[in-house]
N, C-alpha and C. Protein backbone atom coordinates (compact mmCIF):
# COMPACT_ATOMS: atom_id res chain seq x y z
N UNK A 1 120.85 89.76 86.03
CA UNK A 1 119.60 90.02 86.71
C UNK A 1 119.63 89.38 88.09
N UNK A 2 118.57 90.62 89.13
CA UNK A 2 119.33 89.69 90.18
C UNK A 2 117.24 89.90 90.79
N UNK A 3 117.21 89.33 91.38
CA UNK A 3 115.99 89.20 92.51
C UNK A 3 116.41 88.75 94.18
N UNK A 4 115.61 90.50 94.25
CA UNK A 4 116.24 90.74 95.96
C UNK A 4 114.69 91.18 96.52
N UNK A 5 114.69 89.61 97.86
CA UNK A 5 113.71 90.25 98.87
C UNK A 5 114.27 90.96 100.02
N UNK A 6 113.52 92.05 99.99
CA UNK A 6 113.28 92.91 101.69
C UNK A 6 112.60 92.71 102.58
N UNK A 7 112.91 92.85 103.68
CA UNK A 7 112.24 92.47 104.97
C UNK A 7 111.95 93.29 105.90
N UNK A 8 110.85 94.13 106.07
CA UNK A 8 111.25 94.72 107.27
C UNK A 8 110.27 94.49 108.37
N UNK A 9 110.82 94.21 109.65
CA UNK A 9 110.37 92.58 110.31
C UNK A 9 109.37 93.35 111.37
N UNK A 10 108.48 92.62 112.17
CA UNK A 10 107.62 93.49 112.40
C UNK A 10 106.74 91.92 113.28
N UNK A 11 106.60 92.27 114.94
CA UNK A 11 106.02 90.99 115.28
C UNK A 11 104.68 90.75 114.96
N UNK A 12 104.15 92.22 114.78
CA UNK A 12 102.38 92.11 114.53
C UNK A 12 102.70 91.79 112.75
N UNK A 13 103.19 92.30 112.02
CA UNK A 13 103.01 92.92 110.70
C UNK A 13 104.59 93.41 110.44
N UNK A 14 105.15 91.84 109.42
CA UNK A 14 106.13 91.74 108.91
C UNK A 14 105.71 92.58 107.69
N UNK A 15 106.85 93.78 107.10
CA UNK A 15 106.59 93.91 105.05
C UNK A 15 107.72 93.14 104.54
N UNK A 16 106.83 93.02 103.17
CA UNK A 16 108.06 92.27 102.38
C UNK A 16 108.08 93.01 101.00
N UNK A 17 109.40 93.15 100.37
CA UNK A 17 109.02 93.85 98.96
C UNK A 17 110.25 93.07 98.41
N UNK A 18 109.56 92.91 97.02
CA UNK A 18 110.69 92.28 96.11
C UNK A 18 110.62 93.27 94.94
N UNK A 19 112.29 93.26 94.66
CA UNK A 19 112.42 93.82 93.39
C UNK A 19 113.29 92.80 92.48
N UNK A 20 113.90 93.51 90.90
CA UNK A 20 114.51 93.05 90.67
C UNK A 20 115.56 94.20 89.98
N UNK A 21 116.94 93.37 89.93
CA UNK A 21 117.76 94.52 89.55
C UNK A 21 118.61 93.92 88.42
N UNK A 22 118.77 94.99 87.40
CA UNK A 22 119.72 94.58 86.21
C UNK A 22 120.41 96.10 86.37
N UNK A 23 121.77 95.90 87.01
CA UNK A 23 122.77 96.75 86.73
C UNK A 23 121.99 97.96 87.58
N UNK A 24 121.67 98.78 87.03
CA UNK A 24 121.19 100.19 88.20
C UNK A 24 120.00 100.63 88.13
N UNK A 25 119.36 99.47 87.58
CA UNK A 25 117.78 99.55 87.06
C UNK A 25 117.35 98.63 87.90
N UNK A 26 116.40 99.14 88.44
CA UNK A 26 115.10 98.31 89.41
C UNK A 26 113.60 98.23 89.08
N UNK A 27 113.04 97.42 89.11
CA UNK A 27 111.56 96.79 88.63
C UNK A 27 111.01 96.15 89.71
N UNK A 28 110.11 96.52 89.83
CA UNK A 28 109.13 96.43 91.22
C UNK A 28 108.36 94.60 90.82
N UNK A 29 108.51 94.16 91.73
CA UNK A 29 108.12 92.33 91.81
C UNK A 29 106.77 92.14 92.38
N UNK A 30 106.79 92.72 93.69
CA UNK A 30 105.95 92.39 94.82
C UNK A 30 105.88 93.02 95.80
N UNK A 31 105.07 93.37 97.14
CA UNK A 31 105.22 93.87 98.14
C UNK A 31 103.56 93.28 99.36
N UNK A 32 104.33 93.39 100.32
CA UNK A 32 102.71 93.66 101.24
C UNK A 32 103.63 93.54 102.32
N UNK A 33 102.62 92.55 102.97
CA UNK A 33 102.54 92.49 104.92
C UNK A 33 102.15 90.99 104.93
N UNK A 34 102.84 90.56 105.69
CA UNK A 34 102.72 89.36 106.52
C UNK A 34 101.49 89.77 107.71
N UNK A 35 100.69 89.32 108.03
CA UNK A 35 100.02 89.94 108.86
C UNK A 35 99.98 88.78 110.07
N UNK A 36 101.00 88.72 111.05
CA UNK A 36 100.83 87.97 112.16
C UNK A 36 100.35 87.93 113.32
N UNK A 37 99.70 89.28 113.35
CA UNK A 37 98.60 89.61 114.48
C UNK A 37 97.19 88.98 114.28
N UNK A 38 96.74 87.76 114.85
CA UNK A 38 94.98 87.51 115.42
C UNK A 38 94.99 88.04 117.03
N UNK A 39 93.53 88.06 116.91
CA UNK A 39 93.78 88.03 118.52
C UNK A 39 93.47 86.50 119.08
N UNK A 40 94.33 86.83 120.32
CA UNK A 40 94.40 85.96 121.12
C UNK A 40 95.71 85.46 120.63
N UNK A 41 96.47 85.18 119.77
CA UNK A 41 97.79 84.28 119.36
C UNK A 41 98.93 85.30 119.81
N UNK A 42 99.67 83.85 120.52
CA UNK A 42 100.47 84.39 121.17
C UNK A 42 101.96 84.33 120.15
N UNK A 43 102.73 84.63 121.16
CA UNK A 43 104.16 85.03 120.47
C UNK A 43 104.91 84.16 119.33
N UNK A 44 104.86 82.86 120.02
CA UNK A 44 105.05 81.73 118.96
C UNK A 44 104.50 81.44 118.10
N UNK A 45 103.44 81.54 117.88
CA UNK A 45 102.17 81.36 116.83
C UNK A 45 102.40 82.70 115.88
N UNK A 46 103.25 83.67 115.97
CA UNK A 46 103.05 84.88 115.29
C UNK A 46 104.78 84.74 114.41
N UNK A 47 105.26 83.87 115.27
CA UNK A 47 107.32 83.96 114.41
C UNK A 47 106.60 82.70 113.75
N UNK A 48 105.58 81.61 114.10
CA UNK A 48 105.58 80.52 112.84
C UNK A 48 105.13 81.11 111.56
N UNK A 49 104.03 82.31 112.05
CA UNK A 49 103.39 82.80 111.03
C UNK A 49 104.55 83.49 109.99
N UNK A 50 105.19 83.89 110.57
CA UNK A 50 106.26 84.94 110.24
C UNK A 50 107.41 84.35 109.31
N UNK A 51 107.72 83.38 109.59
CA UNK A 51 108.33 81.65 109.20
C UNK A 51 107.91 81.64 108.09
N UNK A 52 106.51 80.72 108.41
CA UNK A 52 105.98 80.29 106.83
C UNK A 52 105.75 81.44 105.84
N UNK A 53 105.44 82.90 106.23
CA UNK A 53 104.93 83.92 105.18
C UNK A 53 106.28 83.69 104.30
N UNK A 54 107.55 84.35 105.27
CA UNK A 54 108.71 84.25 104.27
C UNK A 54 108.93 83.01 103.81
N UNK A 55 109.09 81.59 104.34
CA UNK A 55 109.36 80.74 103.43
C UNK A 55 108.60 80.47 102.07
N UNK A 56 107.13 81.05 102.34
CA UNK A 56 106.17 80.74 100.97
C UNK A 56 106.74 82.14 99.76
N UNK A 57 107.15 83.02 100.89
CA UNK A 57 107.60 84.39 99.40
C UNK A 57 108.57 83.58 98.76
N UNK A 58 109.90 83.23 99.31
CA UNK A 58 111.01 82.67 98.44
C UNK A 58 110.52 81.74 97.99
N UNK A 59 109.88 80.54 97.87
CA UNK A 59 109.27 80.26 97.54
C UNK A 59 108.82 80.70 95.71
N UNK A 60 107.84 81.52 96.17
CA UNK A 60 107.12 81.94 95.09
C UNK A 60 108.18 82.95 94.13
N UNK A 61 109.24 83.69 94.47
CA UNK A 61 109.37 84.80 94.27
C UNK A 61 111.38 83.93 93.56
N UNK A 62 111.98 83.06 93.97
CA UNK A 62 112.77 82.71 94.00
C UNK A 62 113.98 84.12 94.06
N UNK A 63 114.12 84.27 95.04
CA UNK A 63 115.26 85.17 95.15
C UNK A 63 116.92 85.05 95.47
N UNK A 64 117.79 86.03 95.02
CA UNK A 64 118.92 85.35 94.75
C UNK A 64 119.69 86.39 95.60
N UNK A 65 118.74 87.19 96.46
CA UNK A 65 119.81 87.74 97.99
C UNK A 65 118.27 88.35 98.66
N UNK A 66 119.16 88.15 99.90
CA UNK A 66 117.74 88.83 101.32
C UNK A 66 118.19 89.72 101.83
N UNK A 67 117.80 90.61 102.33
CA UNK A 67 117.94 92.01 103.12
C UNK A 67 117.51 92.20 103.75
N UNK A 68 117.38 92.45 105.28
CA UNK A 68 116.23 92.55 105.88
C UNK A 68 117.11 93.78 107.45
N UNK A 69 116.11 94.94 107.71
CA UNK A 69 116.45 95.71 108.69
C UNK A 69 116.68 95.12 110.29
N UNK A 70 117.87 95.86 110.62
CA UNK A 70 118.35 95.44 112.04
C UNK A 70 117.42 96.11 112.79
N UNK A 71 117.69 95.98 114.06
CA UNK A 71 116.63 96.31 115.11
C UNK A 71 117.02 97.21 115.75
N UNK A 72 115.76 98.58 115.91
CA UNK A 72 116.34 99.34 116.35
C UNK A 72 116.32 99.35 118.11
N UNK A 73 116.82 99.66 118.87
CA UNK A 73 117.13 99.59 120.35
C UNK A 73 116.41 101.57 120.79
N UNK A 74 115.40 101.20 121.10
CA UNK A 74 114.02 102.41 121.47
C UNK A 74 113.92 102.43 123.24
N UNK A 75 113.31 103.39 122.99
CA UNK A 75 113.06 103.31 124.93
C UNK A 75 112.42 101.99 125.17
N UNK A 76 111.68 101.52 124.42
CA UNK A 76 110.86 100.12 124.76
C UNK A 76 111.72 98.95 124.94
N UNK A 77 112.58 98.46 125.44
CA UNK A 77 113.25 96.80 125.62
C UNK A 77 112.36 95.92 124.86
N UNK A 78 111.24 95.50 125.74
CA UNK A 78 110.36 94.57 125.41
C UNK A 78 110.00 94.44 123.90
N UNK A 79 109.83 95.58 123.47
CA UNK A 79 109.79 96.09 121.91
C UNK A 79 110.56 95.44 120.93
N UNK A 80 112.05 95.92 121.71
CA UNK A 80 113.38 95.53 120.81
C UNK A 80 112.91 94.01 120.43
N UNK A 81 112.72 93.56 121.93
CA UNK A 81 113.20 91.86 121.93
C UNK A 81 112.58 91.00 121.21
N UNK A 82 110.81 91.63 121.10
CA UNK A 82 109.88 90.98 119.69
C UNK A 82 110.18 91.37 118.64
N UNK A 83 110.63 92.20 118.47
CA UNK A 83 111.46 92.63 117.10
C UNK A 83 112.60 91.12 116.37
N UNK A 84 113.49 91.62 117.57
CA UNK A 84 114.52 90.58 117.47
C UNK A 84 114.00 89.19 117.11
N UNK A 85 112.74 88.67 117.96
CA UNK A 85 112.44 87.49 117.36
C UNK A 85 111.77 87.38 116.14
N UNK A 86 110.97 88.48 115.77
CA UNK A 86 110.31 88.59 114.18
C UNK A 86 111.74 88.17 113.27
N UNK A 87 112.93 88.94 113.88
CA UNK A 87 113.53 88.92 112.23
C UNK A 87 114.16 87.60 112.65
N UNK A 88 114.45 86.97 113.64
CA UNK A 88 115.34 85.56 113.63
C UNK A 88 114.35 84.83 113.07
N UNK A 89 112.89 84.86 113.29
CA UNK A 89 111.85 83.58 112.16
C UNK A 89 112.21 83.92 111.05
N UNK A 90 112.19 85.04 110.42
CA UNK A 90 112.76 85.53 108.83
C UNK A 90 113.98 85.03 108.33
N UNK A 91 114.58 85.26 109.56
CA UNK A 91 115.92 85.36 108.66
C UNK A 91 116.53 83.58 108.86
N UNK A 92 115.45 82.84 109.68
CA UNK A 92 116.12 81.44 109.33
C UNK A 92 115.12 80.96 108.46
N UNK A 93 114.18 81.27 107.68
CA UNK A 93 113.45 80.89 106.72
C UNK A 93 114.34 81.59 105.46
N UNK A 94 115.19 82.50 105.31
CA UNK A 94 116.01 82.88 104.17
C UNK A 94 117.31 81.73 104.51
N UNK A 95 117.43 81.37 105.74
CA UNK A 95 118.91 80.65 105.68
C UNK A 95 118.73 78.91 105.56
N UNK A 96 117.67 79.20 105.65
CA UNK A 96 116.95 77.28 105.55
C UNK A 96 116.99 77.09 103.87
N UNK A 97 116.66 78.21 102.80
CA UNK A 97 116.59 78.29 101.69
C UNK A 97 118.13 78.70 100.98
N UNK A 98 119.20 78.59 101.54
CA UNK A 98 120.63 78.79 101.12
C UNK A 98 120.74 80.41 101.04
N UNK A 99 119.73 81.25 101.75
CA UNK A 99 120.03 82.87 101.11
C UNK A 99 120.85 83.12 102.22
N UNK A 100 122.01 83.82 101.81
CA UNK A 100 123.01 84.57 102.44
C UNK A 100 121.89 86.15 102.89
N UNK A 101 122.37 86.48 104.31
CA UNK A 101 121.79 87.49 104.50
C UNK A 101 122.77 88.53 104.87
N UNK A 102 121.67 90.13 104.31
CA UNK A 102 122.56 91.22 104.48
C UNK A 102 121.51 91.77 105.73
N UNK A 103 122.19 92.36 106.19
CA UNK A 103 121.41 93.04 107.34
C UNK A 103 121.75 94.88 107.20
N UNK A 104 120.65 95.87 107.29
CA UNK A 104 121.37 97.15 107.34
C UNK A 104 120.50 98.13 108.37
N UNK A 105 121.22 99.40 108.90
CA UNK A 105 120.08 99.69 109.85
C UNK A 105 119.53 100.70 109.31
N UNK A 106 118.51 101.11 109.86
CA UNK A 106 117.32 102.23 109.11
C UNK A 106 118.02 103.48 108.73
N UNK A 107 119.22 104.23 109.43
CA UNK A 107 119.33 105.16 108.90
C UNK A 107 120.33 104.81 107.83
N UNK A 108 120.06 103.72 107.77
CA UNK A 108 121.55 103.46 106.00
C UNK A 108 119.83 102.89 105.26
N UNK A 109 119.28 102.66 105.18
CA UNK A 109 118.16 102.17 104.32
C UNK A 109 117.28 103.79 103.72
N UNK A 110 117.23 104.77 105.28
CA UNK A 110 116.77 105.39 104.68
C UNK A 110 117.95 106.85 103.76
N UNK A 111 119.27 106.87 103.91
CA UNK A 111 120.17 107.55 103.24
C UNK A 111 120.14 107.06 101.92
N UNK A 112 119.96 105.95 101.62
CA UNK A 112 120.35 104.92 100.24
C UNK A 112 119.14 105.32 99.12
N UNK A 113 117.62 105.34 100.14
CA UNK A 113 116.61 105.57 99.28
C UNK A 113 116.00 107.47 98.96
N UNK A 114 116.51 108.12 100.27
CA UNK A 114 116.07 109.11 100.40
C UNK A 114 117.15 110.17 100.13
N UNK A 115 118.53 109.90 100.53
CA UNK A 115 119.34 110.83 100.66
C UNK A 115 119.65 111.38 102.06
N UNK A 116 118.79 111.58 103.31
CA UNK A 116 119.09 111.77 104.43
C UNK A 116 118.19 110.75 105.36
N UNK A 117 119.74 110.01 106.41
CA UNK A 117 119.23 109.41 107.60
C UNK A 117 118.16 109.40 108.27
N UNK A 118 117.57 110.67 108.03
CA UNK A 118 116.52 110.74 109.01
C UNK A 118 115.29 111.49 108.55
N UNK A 119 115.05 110.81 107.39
CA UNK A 119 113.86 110.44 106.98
C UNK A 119 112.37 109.92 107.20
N UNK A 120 111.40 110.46 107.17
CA UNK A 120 110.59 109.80 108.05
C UNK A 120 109.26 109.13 107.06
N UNK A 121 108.89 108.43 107.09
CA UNK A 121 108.19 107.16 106.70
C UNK A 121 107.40 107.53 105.25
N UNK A 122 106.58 109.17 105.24
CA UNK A 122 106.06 109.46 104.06
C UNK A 122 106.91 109.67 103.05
N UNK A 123 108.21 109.85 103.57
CA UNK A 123 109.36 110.53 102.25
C UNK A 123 110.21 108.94 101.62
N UNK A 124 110.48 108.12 102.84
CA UNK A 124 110.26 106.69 102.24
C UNK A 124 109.40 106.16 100.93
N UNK A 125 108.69 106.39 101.48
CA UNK A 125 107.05 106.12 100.17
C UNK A 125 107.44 106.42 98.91
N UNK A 126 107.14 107.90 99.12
CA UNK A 126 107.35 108.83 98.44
C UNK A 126 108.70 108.32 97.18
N UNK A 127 109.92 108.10 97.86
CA UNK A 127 111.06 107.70 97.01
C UNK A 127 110.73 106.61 96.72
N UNK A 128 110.01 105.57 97.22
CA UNK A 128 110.17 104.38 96.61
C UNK A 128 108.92 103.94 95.66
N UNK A 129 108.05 104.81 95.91
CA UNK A 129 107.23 105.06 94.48
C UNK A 129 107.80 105.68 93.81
N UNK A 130 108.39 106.44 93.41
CA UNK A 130 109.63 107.51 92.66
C UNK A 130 110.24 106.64 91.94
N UNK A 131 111.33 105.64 92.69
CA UNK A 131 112.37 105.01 92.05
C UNK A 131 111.77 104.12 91.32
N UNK A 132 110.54 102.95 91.76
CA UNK A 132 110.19 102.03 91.21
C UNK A 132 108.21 102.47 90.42
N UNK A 133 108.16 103.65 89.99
CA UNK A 133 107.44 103.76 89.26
C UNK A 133 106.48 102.97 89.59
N UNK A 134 105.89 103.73 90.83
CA UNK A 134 104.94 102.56 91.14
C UNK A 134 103.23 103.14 90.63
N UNK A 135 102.58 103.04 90.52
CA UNK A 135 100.83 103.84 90.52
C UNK A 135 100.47 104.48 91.42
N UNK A 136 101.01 103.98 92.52
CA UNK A 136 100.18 104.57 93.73
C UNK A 136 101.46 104.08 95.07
N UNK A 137 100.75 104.53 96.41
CA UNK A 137 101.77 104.80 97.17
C UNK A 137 102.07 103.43 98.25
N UNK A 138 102.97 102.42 98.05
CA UNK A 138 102.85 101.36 98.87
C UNK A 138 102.31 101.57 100.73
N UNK A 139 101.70 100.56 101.02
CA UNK A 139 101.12 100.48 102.08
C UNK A 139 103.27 100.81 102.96
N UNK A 140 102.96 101.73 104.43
CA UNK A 140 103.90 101.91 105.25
C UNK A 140 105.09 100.76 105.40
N UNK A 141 104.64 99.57 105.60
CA UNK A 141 105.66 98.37 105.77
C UNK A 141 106.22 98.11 104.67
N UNK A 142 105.10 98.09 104.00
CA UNK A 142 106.02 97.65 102.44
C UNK A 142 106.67 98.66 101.99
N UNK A 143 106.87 99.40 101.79
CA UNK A 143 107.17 100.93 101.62
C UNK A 143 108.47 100.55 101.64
N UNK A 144 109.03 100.23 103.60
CA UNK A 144 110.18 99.97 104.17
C UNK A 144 110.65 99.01 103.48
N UNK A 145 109.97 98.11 103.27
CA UNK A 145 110.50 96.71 102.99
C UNK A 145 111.04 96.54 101.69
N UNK A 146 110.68 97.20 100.79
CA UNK A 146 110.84 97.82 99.65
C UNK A 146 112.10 98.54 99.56
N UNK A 147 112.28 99.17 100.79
CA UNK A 147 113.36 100.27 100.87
C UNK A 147 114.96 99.66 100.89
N UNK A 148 114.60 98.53 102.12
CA UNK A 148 115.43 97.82 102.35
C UNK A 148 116.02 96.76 100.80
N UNK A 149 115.40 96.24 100.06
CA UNK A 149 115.70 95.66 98.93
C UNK A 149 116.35 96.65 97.97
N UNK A 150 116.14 98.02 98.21
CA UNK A 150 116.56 98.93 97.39
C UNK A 150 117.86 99.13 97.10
N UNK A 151 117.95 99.44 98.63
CA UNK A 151 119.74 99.27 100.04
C UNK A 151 120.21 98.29 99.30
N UNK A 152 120.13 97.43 99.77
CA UNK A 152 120.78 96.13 99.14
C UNK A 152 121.28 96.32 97.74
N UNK A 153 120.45 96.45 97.04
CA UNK A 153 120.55 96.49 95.09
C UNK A 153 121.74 97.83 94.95
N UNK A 154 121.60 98.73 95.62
CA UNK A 154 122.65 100.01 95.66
C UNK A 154 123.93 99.61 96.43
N UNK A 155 123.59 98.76 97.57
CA UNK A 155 125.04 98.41 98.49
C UNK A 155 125.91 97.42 97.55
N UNK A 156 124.86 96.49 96.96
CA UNK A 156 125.55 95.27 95.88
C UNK A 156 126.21 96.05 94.70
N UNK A 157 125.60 96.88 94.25
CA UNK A 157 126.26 97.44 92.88
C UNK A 157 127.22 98.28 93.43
N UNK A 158 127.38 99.35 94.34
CA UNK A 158 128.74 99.35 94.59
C UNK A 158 129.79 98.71 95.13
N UNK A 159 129.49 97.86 95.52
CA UNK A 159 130.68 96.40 96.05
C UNK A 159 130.94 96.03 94.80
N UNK A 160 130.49 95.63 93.76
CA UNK A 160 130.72 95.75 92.68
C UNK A 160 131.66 96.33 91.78
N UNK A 161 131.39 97.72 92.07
CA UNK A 161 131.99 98.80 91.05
C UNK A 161 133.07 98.79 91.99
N UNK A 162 133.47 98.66 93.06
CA UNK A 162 134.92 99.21 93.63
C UNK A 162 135.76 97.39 93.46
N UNK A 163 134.95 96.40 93.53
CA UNK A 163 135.80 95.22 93.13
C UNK A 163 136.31 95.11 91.78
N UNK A 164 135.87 96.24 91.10
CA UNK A 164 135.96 95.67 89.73
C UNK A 164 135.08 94.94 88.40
N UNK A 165 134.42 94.73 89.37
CA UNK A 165 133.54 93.92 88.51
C UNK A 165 133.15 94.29 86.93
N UNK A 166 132.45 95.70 87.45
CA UNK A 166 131.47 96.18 86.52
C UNK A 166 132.58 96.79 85.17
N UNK A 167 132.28 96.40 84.43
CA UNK A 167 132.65 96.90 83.02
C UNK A 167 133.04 97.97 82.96
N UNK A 168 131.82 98.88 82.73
CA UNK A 168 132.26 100.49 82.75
C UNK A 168 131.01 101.43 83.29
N UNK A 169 131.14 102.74 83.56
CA UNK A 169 130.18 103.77 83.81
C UNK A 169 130.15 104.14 82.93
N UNK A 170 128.87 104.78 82.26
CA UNK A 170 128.58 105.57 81.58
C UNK A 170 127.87 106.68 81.48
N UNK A 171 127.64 108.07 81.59
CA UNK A 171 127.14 108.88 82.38
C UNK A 171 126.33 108.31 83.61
N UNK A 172 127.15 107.89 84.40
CA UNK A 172 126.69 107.43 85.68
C UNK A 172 125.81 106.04 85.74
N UNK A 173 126.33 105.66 84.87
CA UNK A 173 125.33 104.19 84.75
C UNK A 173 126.08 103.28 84.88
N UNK A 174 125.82 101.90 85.10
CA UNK A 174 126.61 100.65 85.46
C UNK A 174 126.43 99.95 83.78
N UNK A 175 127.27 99.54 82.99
CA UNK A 175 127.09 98.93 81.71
C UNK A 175 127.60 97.71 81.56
């Protein structure tokens, strides 16, 4: 059994989704939003926020790998670069806690969950209420964030299956 948080980083509004995985089976943990937007708080005040949200998930959630989406490079610069700092508060609140991090970019997060790269945000949902049997349809971030933990749990089990690891398949199952 493994417990994997996702990240998908966000300077106003980090998501986070945790699952857990036994072999090729996934079970839904947790999900939301960091919400680091007040007004008036500025940039620093929003990566501490961003900081403590993830250090209190691992925390609570004790997880035993992190995942979290690379940044995509948009007509916006300025964009990229708060991006960039959302996920460096994240991702040194996973490395302050001993988590090794995987990093992957959106069109491998969304091939892994959806089947095609270029996927767009409702069909995200959509699969990841699908896969993890959810009630209803996770809020947009979490959705992603969710997606990204998914990636991970599928990238890990085949690193797996081509090292050897895994025992055997069985009509397509990890045993």
């Amino acid at each position: 059994m493994t417990i994997i948080l996702g990240i998908d980083p966000g300077s106003r509004f980090t998501g986070y989704g945790v699952i857990k995985q036994e072999k090729q089976h996934f079970t839904y943990l947790g999900s939301g939003c960091i919400k680091a937007m007040s007004q008036g708080e500025d940039l620093a005040s929003r990566l501490q926020t961003i900081f403590a949200g993830v250090s209190e998930l691992i925390i609570q959630f004790k997880p035993d790998m992190f995942a979290i989406e690379q940044v995509f490079m948009g007509v916006n610069p300025g964009g990229a670069l708060k991006l960039g700092q959302a996920r460096g508060a994240a991702i040194v609140a996973a490395t302050n806690s001993g988590l090794t991090i995987a990093e992957y970019s959106a069109r491998q997060i969304k091939q892994a969950v959806v089947g095609t790269g270029a996927a767009d945000k409702s069909q995200v949902q959509h699969m990841v209420k699908s896969i993890l049997k959810l009630p209803g349809t996770p809020q947009a971030d979490a959705a992603d964030a969710l997606a990204v933990a998914l990636c991970h749990g599928h990238s890990h089990t085949s690193v797996a299956i081509l090292a050897g690891q895994a025992t055997k398949i069985v009509r397509g199952r990890l045993r």
